[in-house]
PDB file of N, CA and C in Angstrom:
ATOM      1  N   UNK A   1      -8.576  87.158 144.201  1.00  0.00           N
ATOM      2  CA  UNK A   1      -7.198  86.717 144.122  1.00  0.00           C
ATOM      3  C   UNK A   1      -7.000  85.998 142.792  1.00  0.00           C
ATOM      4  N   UNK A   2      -6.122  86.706 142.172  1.00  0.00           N
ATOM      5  CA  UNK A   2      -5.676  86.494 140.714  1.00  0.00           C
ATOM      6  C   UNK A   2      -5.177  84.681 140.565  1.00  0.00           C
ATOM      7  N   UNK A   3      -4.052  84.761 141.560  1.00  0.00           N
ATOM      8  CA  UNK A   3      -3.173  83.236 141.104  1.00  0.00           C
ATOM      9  C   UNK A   3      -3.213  83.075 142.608  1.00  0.00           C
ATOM     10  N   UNK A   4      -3.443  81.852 143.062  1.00  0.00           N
ATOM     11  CA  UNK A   4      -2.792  80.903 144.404  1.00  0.00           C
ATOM     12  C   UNK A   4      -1.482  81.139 144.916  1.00  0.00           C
ATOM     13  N   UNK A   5      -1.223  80.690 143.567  1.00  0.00           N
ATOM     14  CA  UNK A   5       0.620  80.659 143.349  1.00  0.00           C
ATOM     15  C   UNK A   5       1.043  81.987 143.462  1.00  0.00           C
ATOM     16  N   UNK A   6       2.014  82.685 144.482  1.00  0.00           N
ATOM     17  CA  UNK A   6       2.233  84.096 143.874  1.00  0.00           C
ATOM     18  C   UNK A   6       4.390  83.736 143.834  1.00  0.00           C
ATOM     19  N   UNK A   7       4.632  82.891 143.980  1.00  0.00           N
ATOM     20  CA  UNK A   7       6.169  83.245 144.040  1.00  0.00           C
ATOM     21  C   UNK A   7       6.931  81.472 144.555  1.00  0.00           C
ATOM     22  N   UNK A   8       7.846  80.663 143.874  1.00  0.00           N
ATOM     23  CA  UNK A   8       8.329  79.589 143.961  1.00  0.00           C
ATOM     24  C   UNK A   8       9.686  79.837 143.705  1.00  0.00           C
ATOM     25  N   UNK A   9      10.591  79.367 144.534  1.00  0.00           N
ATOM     26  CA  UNK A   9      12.041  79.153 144.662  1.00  0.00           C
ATOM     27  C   UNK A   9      12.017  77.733 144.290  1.00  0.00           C
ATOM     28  N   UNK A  10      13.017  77.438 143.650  1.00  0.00           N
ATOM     29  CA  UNK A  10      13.135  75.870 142.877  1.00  0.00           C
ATOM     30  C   UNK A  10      14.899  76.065 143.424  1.00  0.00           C
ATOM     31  N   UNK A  11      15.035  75.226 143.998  1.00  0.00           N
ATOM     32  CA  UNK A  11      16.386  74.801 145.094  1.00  0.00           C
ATOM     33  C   UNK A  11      17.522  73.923 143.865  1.00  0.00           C
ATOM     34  N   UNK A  12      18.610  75.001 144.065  1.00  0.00           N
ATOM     35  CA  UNK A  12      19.359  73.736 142.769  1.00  0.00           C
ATOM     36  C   UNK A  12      20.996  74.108 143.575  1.00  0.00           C
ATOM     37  N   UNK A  13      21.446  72.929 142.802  1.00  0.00           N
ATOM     38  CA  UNK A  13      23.162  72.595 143.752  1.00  0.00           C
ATOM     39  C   UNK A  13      23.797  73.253 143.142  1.00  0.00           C
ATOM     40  N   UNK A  14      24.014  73.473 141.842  1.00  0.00           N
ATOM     41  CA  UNK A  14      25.112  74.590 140.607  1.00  0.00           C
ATOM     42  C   UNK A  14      24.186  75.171 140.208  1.00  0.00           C
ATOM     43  N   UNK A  15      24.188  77.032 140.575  1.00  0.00           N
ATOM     44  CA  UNK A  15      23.502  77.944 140.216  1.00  0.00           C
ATOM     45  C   UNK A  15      23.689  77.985 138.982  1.00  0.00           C
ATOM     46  N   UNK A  16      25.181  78.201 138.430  1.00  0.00           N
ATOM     47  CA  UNK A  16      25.549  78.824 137.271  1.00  0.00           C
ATOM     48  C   UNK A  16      24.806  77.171 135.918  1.00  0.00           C
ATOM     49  N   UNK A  17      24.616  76.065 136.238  1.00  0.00           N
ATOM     50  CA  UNK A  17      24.414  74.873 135.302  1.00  0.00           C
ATOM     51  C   UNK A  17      23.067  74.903 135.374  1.00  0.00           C
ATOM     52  N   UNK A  18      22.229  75.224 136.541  1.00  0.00           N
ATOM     53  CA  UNK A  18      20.994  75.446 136.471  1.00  0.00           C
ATOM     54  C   UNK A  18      20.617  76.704 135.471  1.00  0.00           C
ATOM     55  N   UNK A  19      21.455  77.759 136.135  1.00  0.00           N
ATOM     56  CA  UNK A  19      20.773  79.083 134.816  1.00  0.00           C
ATOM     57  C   UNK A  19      20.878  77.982 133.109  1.00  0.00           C
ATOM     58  N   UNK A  20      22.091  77.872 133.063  1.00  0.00           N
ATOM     59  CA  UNK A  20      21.721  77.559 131.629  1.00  0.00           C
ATOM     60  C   UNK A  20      21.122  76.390 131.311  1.00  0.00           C
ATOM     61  N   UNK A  21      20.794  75.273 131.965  1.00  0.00           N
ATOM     62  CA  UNK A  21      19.827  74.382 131.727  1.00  0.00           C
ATOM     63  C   UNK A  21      18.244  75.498 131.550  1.00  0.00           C
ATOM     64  N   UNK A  22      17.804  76.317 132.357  1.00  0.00           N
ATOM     65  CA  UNK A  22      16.699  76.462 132.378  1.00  0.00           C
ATOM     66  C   UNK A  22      16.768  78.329 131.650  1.00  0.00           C
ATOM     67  N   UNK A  23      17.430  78.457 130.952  1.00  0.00           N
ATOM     68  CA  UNK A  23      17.678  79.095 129.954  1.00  0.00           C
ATOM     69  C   UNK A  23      17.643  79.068 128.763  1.00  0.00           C
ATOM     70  N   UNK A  24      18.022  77.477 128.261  1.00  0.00           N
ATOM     71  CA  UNK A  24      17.588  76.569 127.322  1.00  0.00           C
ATOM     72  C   UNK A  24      16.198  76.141 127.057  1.00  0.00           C
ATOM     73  N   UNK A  25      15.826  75.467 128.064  1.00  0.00           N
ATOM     74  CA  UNK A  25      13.975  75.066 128.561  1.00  0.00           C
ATOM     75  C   UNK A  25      13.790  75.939 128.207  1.00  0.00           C
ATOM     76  N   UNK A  26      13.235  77.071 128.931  1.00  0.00           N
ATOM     77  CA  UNK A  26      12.657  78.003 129.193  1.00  0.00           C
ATOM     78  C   UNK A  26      12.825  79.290 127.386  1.00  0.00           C
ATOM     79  N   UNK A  27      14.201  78.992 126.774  1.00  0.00           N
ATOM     80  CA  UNK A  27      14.440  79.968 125.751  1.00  0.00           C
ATOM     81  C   UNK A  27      14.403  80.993 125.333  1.00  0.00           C
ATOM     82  N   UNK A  28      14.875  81.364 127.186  1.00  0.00           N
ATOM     83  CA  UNK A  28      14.943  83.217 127.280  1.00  0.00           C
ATOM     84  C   UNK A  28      16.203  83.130 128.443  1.00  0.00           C
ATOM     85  N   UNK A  29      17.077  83.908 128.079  1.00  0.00           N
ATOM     86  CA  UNK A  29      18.186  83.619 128.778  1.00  0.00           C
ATOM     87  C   UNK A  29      17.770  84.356 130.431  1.00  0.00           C
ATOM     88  N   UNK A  30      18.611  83.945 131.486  1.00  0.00           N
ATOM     89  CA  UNK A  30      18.598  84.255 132.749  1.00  0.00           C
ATOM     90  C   UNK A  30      19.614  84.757 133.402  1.00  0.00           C
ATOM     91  N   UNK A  31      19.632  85.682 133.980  1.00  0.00           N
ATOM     92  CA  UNK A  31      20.782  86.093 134.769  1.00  0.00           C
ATOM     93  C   UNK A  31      21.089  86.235 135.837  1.00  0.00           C
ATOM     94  N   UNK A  32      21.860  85.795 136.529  1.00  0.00           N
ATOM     95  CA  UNK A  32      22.260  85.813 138.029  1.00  0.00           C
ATOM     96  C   UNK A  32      22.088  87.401 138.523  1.00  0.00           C
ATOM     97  N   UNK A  33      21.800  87.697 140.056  1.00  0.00           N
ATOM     98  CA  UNK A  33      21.306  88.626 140.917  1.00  0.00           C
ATOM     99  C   UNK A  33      22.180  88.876 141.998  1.00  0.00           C
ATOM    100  N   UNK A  34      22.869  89.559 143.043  1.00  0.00           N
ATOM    101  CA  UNK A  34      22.525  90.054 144.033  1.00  0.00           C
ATOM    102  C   UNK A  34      21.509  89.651 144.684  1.00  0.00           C
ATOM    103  N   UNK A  35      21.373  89.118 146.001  1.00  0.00           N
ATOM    104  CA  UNK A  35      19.754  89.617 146.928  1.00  0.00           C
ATOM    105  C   UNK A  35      19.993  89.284 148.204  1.00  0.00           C
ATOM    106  N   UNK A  36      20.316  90.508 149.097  1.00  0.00           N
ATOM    107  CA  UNK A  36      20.366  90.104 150.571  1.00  0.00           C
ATOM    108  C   UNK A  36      21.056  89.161 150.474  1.00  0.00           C
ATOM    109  N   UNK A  37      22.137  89.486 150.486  1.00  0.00           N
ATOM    110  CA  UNK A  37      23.642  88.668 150.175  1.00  0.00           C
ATOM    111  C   UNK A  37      23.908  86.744 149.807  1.00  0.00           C
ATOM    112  N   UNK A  38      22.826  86.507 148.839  1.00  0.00           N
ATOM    113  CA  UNK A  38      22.875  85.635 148.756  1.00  0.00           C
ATOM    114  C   UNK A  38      22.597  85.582 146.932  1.00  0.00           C
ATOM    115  N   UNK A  39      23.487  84.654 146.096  1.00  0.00           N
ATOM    116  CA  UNK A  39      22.698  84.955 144.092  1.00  0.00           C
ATOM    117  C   UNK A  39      21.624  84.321 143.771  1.00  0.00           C
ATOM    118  N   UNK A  40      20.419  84.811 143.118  1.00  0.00           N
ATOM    119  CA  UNK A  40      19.804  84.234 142.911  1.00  0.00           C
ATOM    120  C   UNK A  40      19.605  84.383 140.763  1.00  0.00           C
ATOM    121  N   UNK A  41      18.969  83.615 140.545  1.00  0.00           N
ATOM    122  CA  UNK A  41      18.604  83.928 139.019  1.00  0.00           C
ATOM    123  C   UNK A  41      17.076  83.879 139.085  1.00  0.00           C
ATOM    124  N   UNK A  42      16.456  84.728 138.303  1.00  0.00           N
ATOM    125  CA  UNK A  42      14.918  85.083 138.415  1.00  0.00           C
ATOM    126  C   UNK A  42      14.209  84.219 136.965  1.00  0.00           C
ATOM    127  N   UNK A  43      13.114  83.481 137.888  1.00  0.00           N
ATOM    128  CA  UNK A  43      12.738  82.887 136.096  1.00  0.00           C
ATOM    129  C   UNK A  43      11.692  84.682 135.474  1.00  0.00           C
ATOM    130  N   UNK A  44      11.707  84.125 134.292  1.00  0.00           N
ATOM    131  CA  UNK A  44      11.222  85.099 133.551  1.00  0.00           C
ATOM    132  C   UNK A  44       9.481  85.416 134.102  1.00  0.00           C
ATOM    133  N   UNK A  45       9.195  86.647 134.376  1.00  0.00           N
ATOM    134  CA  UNK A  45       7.859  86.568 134.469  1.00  0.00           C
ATOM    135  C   UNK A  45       7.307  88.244 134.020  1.00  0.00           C
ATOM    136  N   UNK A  46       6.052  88.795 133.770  1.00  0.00           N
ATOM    137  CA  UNK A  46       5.579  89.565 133.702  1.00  0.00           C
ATOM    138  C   UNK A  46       5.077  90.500 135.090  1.00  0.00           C
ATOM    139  N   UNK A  47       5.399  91.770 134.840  1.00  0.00           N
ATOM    140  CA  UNK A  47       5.337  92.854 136.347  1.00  0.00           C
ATOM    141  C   UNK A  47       4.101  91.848 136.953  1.00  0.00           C
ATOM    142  N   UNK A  48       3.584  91.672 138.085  1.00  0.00           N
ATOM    143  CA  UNK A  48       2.720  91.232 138.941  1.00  0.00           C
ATOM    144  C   UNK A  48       2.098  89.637 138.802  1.00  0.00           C
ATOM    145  N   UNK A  49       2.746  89.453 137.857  1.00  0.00           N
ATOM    146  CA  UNK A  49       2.542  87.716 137.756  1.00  0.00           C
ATOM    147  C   UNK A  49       2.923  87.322 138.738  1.00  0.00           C
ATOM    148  N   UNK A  50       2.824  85.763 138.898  1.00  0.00           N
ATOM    149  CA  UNK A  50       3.534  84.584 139.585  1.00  0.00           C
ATOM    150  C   UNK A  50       5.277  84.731 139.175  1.00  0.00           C
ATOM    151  N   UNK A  51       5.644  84.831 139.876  1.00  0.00           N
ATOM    152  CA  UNK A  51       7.366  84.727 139.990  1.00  0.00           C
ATOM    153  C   UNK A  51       8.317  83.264 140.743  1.00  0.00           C
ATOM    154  N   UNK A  52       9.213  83.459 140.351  1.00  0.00           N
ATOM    155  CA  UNK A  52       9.926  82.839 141.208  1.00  0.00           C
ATOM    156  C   UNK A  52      11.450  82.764 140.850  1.00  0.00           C
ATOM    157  N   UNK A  53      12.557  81.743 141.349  1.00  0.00           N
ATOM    158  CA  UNK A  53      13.623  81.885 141.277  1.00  0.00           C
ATOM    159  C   UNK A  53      15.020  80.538 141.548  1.00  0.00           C
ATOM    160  N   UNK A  54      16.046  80.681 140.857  1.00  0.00           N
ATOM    161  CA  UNK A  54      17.015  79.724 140.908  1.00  0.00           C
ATOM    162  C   UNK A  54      17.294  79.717 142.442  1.00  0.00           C
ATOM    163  N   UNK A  55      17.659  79.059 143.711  1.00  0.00           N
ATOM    164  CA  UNK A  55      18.531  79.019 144.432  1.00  0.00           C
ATOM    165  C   UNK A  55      19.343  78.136 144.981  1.00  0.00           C
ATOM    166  N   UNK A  56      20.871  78.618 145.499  1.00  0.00           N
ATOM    167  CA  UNK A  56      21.172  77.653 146.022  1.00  0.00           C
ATOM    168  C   UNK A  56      20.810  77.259 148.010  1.00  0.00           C
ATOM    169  N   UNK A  57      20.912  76.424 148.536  1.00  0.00           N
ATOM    170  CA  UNK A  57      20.879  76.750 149.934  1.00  0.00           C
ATOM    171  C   UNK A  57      21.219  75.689 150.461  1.00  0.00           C
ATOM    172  N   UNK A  58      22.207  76.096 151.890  1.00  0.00           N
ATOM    173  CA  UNK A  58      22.886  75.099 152.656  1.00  0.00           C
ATOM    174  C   UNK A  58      21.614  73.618 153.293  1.00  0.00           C
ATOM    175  N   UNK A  59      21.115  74.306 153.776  1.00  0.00           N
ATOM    176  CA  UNK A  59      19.654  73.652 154.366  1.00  0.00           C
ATOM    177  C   UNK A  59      18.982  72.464 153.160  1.00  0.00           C
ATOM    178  N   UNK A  60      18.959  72.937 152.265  1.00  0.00           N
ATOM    179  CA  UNK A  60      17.650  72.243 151.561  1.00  0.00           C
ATOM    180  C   UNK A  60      18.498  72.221 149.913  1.00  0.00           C
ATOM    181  N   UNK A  61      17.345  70.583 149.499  1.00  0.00           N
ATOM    182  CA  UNK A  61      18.546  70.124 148.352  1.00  0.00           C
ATOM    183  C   UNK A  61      17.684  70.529 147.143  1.00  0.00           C
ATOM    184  N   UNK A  62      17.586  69.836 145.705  1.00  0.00           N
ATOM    185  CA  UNK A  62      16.922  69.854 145.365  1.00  0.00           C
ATOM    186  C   UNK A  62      16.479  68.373 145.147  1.00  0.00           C
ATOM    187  N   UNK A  63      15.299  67.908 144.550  1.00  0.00           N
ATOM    188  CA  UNK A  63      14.809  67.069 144.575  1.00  0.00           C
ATOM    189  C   UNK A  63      13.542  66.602 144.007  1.00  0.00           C
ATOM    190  N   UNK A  64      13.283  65.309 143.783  1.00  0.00           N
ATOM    191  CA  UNK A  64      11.970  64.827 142.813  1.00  0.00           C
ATOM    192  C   UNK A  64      11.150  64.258 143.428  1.00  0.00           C
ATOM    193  N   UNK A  65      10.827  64.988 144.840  1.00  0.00           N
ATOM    194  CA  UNK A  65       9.872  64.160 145.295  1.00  0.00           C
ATOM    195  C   UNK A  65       8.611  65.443 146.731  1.00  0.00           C
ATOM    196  N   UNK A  66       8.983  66.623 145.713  1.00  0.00           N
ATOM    197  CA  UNK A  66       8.292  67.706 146.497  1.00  0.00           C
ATOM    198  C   UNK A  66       7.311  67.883 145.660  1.00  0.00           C
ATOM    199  N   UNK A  67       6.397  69.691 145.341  1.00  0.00           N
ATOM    200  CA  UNK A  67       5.338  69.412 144.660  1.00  0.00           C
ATOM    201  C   UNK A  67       5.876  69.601 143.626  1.00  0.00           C
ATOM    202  N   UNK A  68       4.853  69.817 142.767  1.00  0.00           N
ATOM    203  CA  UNK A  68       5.490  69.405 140.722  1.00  0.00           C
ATOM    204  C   UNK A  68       4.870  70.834 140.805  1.00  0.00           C
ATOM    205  N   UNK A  69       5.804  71.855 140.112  1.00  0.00           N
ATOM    206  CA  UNK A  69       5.908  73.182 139.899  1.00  0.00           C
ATOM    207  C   UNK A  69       5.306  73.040 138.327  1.00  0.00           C
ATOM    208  N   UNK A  70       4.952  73.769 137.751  1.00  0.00           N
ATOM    209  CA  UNK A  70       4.163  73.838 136.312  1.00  0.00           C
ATOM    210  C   UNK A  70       4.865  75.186 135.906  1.00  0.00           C
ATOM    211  N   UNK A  71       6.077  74.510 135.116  1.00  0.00           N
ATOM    212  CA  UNK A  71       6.473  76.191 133.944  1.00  0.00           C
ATOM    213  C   UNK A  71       5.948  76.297 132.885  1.00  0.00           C
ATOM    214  N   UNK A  72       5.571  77.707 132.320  1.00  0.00           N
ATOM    215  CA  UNK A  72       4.962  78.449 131.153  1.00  0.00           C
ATOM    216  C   UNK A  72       6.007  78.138 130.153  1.00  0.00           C
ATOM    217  N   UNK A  73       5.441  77.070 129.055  1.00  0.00           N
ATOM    218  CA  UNK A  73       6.393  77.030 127.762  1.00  0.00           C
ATOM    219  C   UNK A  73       5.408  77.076 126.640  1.00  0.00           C
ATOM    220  N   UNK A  74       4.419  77.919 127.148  1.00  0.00           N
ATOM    221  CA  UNK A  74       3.166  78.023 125.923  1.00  0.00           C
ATOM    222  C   UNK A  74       3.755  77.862 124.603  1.00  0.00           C
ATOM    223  N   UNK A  75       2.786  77.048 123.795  1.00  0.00           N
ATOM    224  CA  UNK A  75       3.685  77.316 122.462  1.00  0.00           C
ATOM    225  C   UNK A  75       5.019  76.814 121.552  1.00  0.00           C
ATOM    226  N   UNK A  76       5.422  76.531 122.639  1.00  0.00           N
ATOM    227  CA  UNK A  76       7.001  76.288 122.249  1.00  0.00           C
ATOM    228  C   UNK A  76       7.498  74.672 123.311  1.00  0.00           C
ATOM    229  N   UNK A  77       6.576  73.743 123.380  1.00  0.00           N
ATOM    230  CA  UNK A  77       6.595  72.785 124.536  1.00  0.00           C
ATOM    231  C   UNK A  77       7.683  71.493 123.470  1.00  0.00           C
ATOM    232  N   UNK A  78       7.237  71.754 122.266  1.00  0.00           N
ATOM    233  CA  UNK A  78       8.185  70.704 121.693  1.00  0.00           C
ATOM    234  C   UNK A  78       9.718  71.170 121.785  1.00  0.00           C
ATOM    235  N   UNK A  79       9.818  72.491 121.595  1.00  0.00           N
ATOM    236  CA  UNK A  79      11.103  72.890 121.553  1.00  0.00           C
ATOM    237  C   UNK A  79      12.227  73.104 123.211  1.00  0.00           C
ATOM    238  N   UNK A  80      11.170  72.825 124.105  1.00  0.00           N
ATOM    239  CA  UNK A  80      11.454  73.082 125.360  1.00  0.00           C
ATOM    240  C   UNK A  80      12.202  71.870 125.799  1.00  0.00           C
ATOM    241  N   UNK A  81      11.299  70.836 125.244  1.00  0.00           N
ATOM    242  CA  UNK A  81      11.435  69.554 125.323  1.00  0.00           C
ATOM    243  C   UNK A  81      12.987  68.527 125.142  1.00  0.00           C
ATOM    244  N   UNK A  82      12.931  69.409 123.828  1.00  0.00           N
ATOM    245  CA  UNK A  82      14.295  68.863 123.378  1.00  0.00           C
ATOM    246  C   UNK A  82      15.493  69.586 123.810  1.00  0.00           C
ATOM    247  N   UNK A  83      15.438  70.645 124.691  1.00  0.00           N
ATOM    248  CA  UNK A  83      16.974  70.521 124.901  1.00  0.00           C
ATOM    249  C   UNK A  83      17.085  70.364 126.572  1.00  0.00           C
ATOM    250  N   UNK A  84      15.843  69.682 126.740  1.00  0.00           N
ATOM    251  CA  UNK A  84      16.145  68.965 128.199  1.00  0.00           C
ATOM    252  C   UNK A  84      17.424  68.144 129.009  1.00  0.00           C
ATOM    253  N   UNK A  85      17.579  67.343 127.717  1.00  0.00           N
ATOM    254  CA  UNK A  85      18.560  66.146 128.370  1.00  0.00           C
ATOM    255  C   UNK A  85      19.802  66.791 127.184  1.00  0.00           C
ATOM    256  N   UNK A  86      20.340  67.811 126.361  1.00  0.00           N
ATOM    257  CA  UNK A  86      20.777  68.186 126.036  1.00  0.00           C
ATOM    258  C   UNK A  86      21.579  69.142 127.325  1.00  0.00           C
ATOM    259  N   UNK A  87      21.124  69.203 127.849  1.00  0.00           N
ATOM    260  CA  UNK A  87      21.236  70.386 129.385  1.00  0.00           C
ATOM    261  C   UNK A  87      21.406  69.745 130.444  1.00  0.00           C
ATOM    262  N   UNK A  88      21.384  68.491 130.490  1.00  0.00           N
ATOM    263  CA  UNK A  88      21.704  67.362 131.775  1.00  0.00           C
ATOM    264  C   UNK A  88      20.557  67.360 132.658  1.00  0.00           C
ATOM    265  N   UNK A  89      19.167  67.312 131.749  1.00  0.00           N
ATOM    266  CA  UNK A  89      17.574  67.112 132.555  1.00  0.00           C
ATOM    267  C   UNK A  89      17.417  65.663 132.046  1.00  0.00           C
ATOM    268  N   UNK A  90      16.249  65.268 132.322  1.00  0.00           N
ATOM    269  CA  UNK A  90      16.071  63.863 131.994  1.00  0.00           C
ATOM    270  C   UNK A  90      14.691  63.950 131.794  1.00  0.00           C
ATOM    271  N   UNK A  91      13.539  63.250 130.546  1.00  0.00           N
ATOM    272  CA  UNK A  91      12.628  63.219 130.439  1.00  0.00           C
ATOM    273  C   UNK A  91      11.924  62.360 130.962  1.00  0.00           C
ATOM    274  N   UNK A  92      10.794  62.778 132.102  1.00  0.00           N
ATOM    275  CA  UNK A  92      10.117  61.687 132.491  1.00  0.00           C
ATOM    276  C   UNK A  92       8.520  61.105 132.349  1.00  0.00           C
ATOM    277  N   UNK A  93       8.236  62.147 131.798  1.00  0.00           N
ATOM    278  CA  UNK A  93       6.811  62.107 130.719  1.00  0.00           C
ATOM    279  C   UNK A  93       6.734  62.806 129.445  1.00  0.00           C
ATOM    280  N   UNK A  94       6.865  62.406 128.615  1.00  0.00           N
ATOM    281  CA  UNK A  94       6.989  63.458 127.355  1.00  0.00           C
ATOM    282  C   UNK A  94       5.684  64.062 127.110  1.00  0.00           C
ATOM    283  N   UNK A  95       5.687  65.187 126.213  1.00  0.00           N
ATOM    284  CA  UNK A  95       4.254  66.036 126.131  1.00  0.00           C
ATOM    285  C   UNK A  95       3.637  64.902 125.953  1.00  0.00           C
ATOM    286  N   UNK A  96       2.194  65.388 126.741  1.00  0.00           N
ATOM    287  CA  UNK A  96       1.233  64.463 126.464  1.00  0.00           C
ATOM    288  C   UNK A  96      -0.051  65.728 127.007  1.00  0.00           C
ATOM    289  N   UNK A  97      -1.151  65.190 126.456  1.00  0.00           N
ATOM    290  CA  UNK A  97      -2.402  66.036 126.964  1.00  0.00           C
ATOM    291  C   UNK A  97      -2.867  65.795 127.922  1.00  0.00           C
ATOM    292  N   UNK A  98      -3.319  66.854 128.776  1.00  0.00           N
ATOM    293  CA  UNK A  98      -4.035  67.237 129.973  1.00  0.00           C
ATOM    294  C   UNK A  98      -5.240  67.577 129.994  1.00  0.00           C
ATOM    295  N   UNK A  99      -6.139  67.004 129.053  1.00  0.00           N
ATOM    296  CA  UNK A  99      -7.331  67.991 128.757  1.00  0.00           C
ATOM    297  C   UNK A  99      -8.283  67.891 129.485  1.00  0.00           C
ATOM    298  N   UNK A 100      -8.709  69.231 129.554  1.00  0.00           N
ATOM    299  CA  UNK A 100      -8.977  70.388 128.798  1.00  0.00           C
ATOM    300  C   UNK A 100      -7.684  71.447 129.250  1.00  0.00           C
ATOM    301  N   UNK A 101      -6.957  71.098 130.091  1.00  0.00           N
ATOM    302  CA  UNK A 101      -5.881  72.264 130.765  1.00  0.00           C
ATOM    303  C   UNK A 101      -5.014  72.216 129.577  1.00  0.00           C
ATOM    304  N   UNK A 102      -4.485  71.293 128.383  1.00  0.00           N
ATOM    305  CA  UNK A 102      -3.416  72.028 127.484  1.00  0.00           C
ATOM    306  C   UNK A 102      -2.740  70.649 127.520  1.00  0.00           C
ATOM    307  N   UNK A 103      -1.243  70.918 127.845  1.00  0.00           N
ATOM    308  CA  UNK A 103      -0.211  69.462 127.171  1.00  0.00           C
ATOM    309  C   UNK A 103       0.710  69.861 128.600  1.00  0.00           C
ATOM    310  N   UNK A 104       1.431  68.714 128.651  1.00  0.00           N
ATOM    311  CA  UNK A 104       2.353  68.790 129.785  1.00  0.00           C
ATOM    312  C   UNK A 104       3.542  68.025 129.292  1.00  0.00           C
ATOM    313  N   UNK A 105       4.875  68.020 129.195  1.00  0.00           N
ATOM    314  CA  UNK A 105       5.947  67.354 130.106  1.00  0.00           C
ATOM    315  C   UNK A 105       6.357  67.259 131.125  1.00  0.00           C
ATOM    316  N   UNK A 106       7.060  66.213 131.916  1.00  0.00           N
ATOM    317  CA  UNK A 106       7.091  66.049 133.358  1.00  0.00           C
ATOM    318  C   UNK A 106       8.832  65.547 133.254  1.00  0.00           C
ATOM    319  N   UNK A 107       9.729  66.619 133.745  1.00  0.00           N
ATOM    320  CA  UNK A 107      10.809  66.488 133.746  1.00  0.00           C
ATOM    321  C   UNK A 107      11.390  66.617 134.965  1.00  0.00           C
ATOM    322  N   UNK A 108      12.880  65.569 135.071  1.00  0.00           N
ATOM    323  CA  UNK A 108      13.734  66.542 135.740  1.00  0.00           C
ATOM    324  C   UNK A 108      14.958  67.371 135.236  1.00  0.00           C
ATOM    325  N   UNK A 109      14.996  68.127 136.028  1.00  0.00           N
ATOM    326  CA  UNK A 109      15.832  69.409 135.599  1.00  0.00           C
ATOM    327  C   UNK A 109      17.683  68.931 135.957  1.00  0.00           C
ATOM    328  N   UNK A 110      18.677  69.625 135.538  1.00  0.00           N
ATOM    329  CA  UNK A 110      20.104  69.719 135.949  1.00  0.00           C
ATOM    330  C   UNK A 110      20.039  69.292 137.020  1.00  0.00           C
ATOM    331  N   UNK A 111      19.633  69.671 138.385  1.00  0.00           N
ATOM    332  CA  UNK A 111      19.650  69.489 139.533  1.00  0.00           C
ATOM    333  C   UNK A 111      19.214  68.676 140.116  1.00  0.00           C
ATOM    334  N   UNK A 112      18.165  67.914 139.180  1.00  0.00           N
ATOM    335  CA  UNK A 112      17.332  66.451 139.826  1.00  0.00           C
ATOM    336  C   UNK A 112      15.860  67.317 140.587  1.00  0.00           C
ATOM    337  N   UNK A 113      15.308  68.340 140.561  1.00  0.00           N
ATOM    338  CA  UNK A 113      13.982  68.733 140.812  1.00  0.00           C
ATOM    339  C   UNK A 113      13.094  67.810 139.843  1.00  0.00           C
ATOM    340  N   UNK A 114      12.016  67.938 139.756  1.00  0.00           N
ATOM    341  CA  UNK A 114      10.610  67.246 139.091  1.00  0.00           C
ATOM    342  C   UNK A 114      10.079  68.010 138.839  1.00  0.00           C
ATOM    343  N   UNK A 115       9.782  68.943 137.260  1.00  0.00           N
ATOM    344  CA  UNK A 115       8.932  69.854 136.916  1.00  0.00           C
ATOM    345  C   UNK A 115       8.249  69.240 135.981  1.00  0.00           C
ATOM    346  N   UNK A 116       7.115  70.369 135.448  1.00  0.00           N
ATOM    347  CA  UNK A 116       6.164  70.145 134.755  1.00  0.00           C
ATOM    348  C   UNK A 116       6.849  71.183 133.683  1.00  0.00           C
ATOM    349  N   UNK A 117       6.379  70.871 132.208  1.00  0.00           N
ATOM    350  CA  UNK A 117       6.744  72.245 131.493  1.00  0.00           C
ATOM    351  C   UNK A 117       5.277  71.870 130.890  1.00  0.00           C
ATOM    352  N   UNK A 118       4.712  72.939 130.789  1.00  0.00           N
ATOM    353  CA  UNK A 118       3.147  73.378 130.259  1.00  0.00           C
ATOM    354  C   UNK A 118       3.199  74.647 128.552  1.00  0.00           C
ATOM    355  N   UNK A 119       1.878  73.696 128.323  1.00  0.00           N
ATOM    356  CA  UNK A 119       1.662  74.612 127.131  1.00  0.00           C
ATOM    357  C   UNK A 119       0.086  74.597 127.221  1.00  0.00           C
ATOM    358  N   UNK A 120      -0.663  75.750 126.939  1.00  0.00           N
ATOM    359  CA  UNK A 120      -2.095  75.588 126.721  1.00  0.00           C
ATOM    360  C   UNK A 120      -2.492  75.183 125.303  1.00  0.00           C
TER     361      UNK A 120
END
């Protein structure tokens, strides 16, 4: 078994403010879906990778106090960085090293989730 992780829904209140907050982060644009009658936006991933996705849902909020999701910003972690709170995220650890695993920021997002943005 390749990854643990095979697929994460990250729960947000404004689909459409979340895509472009994490369109920005992320610096590959996203687009809203169709799916079994409900929209979702897909984060970016490669055929059979780890996936996952924007949603909204009546049930469940989003929030900073579930697990800390780790997004792929290889490379590009300073630039990810800065248009966090440009996007209505808030920085709550700035890159810092993880070593030997790489560098981390520890943000929240538009919606008030708690992510990680990762670089190796």
């Amino acid at each position: 078994m390749a990854n643990q992780v095979v697929w994460v829904d990250i729960v947000v209140a404004d689909l459409e403010r979340a895509v472009r907050f994490y369109s920005a982060v992320l610096g590959t644009p996203l687009a809203t879906h169709e799916l079994q009658g409900m929209t979702v936006a897909f984060l970016p991933s490669e055929s059979g990778d780890v996936g996952g996705c924007l949603v909204t849902s009546e049930k469940e909020k989003p929030g900073a106090q579930g697990p800390l999701i780790y997004l792929n910003c290889n490379g590009r972690l300073e630039a990810a960085v800065a248009e966090v709170e440009k996007h209505g995220g808030k920085i709550l650890k700035p890159a810092h090293s993880i070593a030997p695993h790489g560098n981390r920021a520890v943000i929240l997002d538009s919606e008030g989730n708690r992510v990680a943005l990762h670089s190796r």
